[in-house]
C-alpha atoms as a PDB file:
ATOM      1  CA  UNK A   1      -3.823 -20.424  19.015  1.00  0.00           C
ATOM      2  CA  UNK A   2      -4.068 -19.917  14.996  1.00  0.00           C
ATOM      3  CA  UNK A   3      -1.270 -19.625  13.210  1.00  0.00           C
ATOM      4  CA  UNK A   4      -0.744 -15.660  11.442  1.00  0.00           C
ATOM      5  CA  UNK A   5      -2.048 -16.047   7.971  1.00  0.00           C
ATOM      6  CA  UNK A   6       1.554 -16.105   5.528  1.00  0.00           C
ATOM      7  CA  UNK A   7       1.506 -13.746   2.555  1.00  0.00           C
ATOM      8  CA  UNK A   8       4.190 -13.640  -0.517  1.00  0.00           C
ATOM      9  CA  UNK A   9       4.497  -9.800  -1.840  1.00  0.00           C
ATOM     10  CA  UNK A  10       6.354  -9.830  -5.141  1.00  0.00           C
ATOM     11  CA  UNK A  11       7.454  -6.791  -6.468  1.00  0.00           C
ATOM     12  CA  UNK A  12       8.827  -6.586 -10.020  1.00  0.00           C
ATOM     13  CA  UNK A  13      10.838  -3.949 -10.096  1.00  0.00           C
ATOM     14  CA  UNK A  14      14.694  -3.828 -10.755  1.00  0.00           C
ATOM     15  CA  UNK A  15      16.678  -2.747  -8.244  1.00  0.00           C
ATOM     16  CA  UNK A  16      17.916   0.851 -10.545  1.00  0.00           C
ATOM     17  CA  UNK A  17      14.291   1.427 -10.602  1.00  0.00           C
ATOM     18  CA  UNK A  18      13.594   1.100  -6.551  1.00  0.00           C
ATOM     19  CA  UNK A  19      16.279   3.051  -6.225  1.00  0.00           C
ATOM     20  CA  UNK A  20      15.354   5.412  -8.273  1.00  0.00           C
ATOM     21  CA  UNK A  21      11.702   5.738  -6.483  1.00  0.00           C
ATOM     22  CA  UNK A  22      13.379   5.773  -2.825  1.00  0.00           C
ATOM     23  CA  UNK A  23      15.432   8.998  -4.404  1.00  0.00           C
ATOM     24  CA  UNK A  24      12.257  10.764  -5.007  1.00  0.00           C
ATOM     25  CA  UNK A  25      11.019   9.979  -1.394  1.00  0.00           C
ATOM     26  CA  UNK A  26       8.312   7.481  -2.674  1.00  0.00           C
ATOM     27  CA  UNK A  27       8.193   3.672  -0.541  1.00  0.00           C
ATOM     28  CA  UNK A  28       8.937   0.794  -2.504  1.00  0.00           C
ATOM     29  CA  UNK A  29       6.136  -0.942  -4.303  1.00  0.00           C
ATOM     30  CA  UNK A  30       6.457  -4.148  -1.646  1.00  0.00           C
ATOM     31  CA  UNK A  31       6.137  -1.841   1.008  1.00  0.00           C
ATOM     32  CA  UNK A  32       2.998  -0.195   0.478  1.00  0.00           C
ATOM     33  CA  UNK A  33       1.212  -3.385   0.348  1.00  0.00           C
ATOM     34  CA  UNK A  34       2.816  -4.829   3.279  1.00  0.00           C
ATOM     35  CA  UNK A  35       2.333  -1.172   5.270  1.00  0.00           C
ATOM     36  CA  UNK A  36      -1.591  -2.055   4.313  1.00  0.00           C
ATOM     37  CA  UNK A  37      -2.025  -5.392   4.178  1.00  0.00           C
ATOM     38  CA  UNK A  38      -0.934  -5.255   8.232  1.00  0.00           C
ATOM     39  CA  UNK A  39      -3.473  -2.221   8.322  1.00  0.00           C
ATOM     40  CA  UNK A  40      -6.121  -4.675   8.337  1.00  0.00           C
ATOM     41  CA  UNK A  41      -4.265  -7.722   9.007  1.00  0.00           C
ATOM     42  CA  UNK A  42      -1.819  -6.429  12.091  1.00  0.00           C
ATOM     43  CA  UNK A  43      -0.854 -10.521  12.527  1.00  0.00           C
ATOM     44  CA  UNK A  44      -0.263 -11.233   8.957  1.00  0.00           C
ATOM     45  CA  UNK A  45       3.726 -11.627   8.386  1.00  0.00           C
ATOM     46  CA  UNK A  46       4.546 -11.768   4.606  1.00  0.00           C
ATOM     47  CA  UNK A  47       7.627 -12.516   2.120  1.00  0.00           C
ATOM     48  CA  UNK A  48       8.936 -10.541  -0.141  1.00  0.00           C
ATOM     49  CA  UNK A  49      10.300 -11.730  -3.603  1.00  0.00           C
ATOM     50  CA  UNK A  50      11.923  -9.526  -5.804  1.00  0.00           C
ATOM     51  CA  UNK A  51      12.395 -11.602  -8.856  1.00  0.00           C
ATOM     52  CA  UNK A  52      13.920  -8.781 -11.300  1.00  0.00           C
ATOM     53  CA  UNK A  53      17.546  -8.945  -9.050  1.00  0.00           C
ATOM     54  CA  UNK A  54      20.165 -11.187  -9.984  1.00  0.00           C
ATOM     55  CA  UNK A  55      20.630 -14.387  -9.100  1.00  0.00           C
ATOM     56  CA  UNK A  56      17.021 -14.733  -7.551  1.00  0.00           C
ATOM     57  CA  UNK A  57      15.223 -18.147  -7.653  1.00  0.00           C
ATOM     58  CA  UNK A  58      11.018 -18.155  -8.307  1.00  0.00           C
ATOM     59  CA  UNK A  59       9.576 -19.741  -5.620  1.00  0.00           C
ATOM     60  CA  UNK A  60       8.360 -23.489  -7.086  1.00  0.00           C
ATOM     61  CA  UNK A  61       4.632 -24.380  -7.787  1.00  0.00           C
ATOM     62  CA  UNK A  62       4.623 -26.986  -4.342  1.00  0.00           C
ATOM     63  CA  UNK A  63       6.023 -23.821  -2.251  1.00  0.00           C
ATOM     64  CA  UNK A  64       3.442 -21.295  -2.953  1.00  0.00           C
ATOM     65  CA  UNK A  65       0.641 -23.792  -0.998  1.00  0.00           C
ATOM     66  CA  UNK A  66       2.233 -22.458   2.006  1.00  0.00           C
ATOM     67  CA  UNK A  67       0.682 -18.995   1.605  1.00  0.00           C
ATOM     68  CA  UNK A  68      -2.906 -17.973   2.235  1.00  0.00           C
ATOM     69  CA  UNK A  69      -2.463 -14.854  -0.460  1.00  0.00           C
ATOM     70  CA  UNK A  70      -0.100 -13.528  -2.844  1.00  0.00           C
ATOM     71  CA  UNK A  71       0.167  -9.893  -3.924  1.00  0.00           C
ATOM     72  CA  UNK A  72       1.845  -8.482  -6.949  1.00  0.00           C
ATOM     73  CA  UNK A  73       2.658  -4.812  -7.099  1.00  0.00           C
ATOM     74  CA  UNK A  74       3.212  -2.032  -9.654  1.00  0.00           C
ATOM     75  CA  UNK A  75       6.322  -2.735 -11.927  1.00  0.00           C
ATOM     76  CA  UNK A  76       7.470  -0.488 -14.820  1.00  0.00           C
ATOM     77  CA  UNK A  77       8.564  -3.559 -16.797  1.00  0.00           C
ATOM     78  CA  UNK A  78       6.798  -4.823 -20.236  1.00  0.00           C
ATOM     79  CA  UNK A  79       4.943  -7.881 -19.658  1.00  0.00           C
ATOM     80  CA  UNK A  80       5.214  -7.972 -23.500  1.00  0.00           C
ATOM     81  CA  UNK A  81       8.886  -8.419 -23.312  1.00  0.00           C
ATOM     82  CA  UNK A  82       8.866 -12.529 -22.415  1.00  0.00           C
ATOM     83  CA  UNK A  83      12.691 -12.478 -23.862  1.00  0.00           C
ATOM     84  CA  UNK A  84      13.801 -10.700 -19.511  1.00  0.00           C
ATOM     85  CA  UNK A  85      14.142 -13.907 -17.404  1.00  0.00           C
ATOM     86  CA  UNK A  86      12.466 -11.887 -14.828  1.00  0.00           C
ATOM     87  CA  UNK A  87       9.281 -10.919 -16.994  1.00  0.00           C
ATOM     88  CA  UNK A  88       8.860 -14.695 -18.426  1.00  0.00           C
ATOM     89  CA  UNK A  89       9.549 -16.139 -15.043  1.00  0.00           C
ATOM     90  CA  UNK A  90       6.962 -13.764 -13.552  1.00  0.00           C
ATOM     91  CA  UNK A  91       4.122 -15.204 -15.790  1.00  0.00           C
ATOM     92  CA  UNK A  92       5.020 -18.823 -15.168  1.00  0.00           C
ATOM     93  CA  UNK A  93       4.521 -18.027 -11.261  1.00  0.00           C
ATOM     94  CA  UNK A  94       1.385 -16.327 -11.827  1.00  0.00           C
ATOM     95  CA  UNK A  95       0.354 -19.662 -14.260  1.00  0.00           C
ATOM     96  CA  UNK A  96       1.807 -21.772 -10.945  1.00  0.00           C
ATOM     97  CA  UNK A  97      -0.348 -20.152  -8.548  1.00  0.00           C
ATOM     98  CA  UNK A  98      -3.342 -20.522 -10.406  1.00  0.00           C
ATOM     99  CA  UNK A  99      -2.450 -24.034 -10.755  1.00  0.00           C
ATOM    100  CA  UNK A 100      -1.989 -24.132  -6.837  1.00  0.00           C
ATOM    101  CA  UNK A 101      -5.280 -22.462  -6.176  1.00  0.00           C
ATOM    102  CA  UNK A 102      -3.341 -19.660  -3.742  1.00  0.00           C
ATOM    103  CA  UNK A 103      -5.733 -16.525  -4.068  1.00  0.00           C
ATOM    104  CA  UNK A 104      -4.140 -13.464  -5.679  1.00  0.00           C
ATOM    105  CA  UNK A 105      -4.419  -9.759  -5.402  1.00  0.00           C
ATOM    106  CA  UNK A 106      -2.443  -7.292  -7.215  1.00  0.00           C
ATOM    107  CA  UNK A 107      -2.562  -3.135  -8.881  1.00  0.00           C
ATOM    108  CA  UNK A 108      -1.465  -2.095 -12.432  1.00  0.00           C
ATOM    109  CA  UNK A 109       1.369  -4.992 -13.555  1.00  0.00           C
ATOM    110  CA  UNK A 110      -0.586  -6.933 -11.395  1.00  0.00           C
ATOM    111  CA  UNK A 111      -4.067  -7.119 -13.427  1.00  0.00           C
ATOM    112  CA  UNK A 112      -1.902  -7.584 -16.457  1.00  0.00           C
ATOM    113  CA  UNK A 113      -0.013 -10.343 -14.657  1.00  0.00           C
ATOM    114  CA  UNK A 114      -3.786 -11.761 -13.853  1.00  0.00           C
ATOM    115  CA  UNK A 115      -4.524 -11.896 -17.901  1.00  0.00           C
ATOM    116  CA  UNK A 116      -1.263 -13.000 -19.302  1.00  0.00           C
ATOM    117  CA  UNK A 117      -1.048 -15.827 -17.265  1.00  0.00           C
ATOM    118  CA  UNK A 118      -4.761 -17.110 -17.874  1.00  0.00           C
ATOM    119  CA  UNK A 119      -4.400 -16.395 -21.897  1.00  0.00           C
ATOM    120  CA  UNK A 120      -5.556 -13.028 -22.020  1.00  0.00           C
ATOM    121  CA  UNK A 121      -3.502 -10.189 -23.866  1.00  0.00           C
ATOM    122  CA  UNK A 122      -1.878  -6.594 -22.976  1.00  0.00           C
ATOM    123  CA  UNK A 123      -0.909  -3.738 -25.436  1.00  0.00           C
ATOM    124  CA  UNK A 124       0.380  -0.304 -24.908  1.00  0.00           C
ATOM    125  CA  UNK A 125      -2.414   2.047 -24.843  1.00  0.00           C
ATOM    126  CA  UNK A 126      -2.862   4.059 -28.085  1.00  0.00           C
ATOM    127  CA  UNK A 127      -4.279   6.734 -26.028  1.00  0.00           C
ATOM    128  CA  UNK A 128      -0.694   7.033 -24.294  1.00  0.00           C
ATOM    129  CA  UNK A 129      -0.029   7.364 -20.782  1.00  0.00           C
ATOM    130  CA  UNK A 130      -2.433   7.640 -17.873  1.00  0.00           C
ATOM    131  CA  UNK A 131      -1.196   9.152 -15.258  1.00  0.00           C
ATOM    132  CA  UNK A 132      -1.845  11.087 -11.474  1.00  0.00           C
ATOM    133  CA  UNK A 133      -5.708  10.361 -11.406  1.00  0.00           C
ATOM    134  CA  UNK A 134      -7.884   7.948 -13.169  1.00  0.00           C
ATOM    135  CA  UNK A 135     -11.093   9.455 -13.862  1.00  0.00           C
ATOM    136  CA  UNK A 136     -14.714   8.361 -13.833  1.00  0.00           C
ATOM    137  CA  UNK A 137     -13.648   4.653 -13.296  1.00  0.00           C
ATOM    138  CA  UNK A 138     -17.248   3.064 -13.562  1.00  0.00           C
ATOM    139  CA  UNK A 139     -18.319  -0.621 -12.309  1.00  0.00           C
ATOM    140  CA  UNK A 140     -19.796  -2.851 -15.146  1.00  0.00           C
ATOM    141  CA  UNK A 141     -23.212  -4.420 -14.616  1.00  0.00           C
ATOM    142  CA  UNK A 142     -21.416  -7.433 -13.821  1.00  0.00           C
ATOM    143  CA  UNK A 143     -19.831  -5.758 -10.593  1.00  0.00           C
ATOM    144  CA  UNK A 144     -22.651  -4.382  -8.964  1.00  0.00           C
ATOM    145  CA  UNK A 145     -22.938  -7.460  -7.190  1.00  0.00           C
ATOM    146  CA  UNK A 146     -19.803  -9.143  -7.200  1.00  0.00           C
ATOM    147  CA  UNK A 147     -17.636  -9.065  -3.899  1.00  0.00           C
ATOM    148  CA  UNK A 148     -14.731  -7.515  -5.084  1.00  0.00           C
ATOM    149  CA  UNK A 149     -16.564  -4.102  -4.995  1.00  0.00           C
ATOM    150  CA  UNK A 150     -18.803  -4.374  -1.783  1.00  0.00           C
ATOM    151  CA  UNK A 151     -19.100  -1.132  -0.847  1.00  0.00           C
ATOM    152  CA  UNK A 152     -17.498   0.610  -3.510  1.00  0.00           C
ATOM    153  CA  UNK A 153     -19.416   3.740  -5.418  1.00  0.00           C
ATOM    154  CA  UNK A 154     -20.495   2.952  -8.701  1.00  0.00           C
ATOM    155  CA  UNK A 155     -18.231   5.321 -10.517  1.00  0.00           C
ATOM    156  CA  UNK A 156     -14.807   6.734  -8.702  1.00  0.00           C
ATOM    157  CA  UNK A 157     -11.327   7.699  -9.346  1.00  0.00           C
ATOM    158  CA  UNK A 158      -8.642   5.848  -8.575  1.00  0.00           C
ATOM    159  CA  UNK A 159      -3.970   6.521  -8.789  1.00  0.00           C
ATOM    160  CA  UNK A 160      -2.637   5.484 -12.242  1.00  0.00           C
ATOM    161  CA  UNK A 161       0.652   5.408 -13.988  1.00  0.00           C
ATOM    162  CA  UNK A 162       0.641   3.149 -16.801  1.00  0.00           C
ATOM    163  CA  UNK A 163       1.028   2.977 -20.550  1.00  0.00           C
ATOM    164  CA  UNK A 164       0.406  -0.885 -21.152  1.00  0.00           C
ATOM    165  CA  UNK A 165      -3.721  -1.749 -20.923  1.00  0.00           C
ATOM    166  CA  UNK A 166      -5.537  -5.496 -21.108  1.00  0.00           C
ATOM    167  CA  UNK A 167      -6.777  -5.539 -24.283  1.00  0.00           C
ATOM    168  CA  UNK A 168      -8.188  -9.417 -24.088  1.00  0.00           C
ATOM    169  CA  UNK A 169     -10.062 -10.230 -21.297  1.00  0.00           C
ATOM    170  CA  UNK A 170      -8.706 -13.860 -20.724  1.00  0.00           C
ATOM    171  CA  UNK A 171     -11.016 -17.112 -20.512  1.00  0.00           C
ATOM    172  CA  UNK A 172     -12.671 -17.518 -16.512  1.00  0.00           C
ATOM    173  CA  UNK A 173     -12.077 -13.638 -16.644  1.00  0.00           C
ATOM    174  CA  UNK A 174     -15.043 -11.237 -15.849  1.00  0.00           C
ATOM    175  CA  UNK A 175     -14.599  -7.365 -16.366  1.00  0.00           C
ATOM    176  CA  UNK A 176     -16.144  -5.463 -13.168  1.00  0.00           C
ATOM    177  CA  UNK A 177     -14.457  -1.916 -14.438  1.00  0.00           C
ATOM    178  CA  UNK A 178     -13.156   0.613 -16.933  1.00  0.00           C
ATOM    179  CA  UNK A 179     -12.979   4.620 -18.068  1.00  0.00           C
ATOM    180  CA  UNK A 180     -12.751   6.005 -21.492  1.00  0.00           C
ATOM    181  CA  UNK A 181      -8.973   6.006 -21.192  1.00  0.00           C
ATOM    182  CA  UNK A 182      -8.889   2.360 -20.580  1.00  0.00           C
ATOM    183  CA  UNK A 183     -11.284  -0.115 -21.228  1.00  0.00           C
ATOM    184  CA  UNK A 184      -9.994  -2.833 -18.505  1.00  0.00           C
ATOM    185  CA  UNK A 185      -9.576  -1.036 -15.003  1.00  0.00           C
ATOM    186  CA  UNK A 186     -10.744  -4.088 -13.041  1.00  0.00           C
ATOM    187  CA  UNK A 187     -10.803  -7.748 -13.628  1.00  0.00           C
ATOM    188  CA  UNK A 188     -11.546 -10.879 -11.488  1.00  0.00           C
ATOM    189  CA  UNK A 189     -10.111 -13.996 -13.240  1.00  0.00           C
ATOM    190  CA  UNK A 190     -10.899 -17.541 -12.165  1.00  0.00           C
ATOM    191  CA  UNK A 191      -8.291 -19.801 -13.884  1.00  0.00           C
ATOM    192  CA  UNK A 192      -7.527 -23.803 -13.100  1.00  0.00           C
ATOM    193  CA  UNK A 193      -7.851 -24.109  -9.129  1.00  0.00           C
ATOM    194  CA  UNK A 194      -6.699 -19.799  -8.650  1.00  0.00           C
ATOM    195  CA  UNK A 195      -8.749 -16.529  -8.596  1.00  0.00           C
ATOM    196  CA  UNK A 196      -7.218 -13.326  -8.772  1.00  0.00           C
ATOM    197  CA  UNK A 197      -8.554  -9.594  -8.395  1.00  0.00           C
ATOM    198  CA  UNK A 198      -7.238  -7.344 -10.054  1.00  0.00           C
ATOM    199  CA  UNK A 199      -7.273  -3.569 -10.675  1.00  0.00           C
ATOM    200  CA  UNK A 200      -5.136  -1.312 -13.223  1.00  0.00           C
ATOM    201  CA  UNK A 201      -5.670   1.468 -10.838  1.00  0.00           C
ATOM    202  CA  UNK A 202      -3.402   1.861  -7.117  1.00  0.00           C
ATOM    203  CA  UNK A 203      -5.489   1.230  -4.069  1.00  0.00           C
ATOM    204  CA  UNK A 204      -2.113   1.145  -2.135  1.00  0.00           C
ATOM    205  CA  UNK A 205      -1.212   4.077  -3.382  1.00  0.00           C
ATOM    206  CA  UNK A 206      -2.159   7.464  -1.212  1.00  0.00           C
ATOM    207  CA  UNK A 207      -2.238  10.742  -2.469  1.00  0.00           C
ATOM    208  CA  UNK A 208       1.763  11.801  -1.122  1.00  0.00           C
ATOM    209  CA  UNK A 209       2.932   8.923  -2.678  1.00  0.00           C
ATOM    210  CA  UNK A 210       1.421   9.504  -5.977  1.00  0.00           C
ATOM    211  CA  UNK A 211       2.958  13.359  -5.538  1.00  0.00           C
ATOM    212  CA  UNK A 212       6.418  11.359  -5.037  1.00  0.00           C
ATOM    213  CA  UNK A 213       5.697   9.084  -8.010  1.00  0.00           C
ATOM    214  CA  UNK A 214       5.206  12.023 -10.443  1.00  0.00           C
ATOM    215  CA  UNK A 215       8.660  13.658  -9.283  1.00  0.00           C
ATOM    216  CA  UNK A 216      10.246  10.305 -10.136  1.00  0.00           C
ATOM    217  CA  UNK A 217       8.420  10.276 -13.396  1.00  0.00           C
ATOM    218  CA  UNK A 218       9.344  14.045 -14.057  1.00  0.00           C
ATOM    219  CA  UNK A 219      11.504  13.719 -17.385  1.00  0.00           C
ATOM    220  CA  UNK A 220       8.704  10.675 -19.113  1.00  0.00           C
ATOM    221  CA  UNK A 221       5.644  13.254 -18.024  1.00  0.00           C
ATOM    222  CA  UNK A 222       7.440  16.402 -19.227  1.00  0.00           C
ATOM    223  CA  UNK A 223       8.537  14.362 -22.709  1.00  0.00           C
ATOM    224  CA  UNK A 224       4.896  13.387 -22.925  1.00  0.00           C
ATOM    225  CA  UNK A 225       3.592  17.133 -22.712  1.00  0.00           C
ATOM    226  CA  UNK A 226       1.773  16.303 -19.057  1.00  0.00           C
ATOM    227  CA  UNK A 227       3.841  19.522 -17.620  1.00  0.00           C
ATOM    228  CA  UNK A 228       5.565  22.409 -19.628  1.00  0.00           C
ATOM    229  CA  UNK A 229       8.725  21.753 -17.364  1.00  0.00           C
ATOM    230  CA  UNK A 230      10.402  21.274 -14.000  1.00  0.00           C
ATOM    231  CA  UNK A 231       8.460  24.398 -12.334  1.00  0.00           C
ATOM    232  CA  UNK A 232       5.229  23.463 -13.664  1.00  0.00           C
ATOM    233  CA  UNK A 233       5.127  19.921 -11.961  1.00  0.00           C
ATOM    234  CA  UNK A 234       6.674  21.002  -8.648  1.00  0.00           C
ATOM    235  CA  UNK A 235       3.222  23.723  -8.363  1.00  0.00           C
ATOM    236  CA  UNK A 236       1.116  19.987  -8.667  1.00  0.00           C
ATOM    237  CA  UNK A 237       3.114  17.972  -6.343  1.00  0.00           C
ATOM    238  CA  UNK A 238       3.635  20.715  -3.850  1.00  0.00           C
ATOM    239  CA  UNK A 239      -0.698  21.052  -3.924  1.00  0.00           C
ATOM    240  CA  UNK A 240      -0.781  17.425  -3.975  1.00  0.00           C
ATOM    241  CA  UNK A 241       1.413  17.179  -0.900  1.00  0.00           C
ATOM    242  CA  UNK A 242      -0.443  20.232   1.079  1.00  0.00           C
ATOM    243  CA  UNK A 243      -3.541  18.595   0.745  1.00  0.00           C
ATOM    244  CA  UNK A 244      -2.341  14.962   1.389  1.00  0.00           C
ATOM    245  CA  UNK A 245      -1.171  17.189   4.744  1.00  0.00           C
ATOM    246  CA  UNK A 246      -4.422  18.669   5.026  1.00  0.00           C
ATOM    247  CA  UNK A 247      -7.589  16.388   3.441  1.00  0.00           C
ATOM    248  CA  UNK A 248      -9.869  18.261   4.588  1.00  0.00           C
ATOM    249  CA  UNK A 249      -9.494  21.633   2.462  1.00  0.00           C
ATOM    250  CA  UNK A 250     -11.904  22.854   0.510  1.00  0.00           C
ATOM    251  CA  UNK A 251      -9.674  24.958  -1.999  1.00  0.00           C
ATOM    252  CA  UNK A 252      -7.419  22.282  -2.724  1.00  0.00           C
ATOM    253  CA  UNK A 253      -9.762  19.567  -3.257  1.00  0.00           C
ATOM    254  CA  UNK A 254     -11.675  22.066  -5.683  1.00  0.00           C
ATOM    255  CA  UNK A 255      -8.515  22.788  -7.398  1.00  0.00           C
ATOM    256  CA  UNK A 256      -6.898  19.493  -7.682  1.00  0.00           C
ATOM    257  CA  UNK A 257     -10.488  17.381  -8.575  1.00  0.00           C
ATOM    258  CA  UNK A 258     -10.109  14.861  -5.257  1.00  0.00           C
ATOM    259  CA  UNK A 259     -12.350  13.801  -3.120  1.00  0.00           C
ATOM    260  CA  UNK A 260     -12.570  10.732  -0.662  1.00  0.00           C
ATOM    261  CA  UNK A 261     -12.903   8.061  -3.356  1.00  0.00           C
ATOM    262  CA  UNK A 262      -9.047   8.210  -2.973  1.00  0.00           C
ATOM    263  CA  UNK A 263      -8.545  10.126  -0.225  1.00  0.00           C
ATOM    264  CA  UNK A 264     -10.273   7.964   1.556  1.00  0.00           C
ATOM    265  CA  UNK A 265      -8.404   4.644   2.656  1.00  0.00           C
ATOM    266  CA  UNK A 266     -12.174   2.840   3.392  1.00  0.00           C
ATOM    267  CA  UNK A 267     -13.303   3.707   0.007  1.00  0.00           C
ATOM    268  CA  UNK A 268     -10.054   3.634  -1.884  1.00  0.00           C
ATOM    269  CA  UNK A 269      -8.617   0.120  -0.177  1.00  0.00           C
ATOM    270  CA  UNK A 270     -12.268  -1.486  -0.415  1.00  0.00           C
ATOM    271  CA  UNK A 271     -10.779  -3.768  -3.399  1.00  0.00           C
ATOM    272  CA  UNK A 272      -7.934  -5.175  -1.415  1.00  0.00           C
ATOM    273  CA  UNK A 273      -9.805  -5.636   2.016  1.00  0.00           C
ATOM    274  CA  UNK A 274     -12.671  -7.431   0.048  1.00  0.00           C
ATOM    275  CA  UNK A 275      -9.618  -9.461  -0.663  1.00  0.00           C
ATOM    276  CA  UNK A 276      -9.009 -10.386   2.031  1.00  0.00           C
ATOM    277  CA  UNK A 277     -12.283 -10.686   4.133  1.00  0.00           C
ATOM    278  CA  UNK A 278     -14.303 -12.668   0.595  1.00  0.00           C
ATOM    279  CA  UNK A 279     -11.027 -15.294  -0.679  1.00  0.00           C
ATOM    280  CA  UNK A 280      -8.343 -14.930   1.546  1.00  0.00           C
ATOM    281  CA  UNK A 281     -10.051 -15.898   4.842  1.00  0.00           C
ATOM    282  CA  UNK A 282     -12.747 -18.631   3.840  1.00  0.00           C
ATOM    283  CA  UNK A 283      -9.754 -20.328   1.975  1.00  0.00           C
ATOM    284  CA  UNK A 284      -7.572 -20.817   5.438  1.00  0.00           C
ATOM    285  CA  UNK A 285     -10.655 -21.582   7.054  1.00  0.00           C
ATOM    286  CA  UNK A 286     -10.911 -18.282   9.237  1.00  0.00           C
END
């Protein structure tokens, strides 16, 4: 009998800000990924490390050998701001695992996470915020044949909420996807003994959770001229929600833009399960 493959889940956020998604009805970031990494691994059993809560301890470099993957999620910190224990502790167990040669996987913070730590750079966006649905995300030549995106169309949309983009594709680092809103959408990075895929976009992410995630966000996407006010954003999310009820109808797929790029999960997980199936399982030998 094989032993279940181990899995560390690391989610960034500080405990204010979990709370504050759980409020709007949204799971927390660890969740999602664990809710999908036992979609298509139902024997996988995982850790999770929250490393922006007090008083945690990061996991050192000889410990992280004992996983087969590790996954970062979303975080709504500043990968910039290396002065937060948590952020600059973050990076230096990204920089360990590539060091360790543990595959890693990770959305938004995480393909910033994947540059940073290989020498790469990230800057806010001078576009702003991209938010709700990231449009005409289109593979580069260089991912038309790469595993990552086996099965994946050529040009899709993908969840976003981000204002920070990779602006320096780090060394070992090869650029599979973008939109005109932000250059770096996908990135595989092979660094040291490590890879890690990466996309700026939310494969875990479905389309009631990204509903939830815009409440949350309500005052930043009202500020930022997204929605005139309160009224205004509740008419998206409650369409959002209807069809995330109801995928198949015609009017509100017609209305809202979506179709089953992210609606979906075969099409909008593809990244994550290529994960797993093309790194994760060769490397324990499975």
């Amino acid at each position: 009998m094989t032993n279940p493959l181990r899995f560390l889940i690391i989610d960034g956020y500080p405990k204010q800000s979990r709370d504050d998604l759980q409020a709007a009805g949204m799971k927390l970031a660890w969740k999602l990924y664990a809710d999908m990494l036992l979609q298509h691994l139902p024997d996988a059993v995982y850790d999770v490390l929250l490393p922006s809560d007090p008083g945690v301890v990061m996991p050192p470099a000889r410990d992280l050998g004992a996983y087969s993957g590790i996954i970062w999620t979303g975080c709504n910190l500043s990968i910039n701001d290396t002065d937060n224990p948590s952020v600059s502790g973050q990076i230096d167990l990204a920089r360990d695992a590539y060091e360790v040669g543990v595959p890693s996987f990770g959305s938004c913070w995480g393909i910033q996470m994947a540059a940073v730590a290989a020498g790469g750079e990230v800057r806010p966006n001078p576009k702003g915020r991209e938010m709700g649905m990231g449009r005409k995300i289109y593979l580069t030549s260089e991912a038309h044949n790469h595993p990552m995106f086996a099965g994946k169309p050529r040009v899709f949309e993908g969840f976003v909420s981000h204002d920070d983009m990779v602006t320096k594709i780090p060394p070992g680092g090869t650029l599979l996807a973008g939109n005109s809103f932000a250059c770096a959408q996908a990135l595989a990075v092979t660094h040291k003994k490590g890879t890690f895929w990466a996309t700026q976009y939310h494969c875990e992410y479905n389309l009631h959770e990204i509903a939830r995630l815009t409440v949350a966000r309500e005052k930043k996407l009202v500020a930022a001229g997204f929605f005139c006010g309160h009224e205004d954003l509740m008419e998206l999310v409650d369409r959002m929600e209807a069809l995330a009820k109801e995928p198949d109808r015609k009017d509100l797929r017609w209305q809202l833009a979506i179709d089953d790029d992210v609606l979906s999960d075969s099409i909008r997980q593809c990244e994550f399960v290529n994960w797993i199936n093309r790194l994760v399982l060769p490397a324990a030998g499975r």
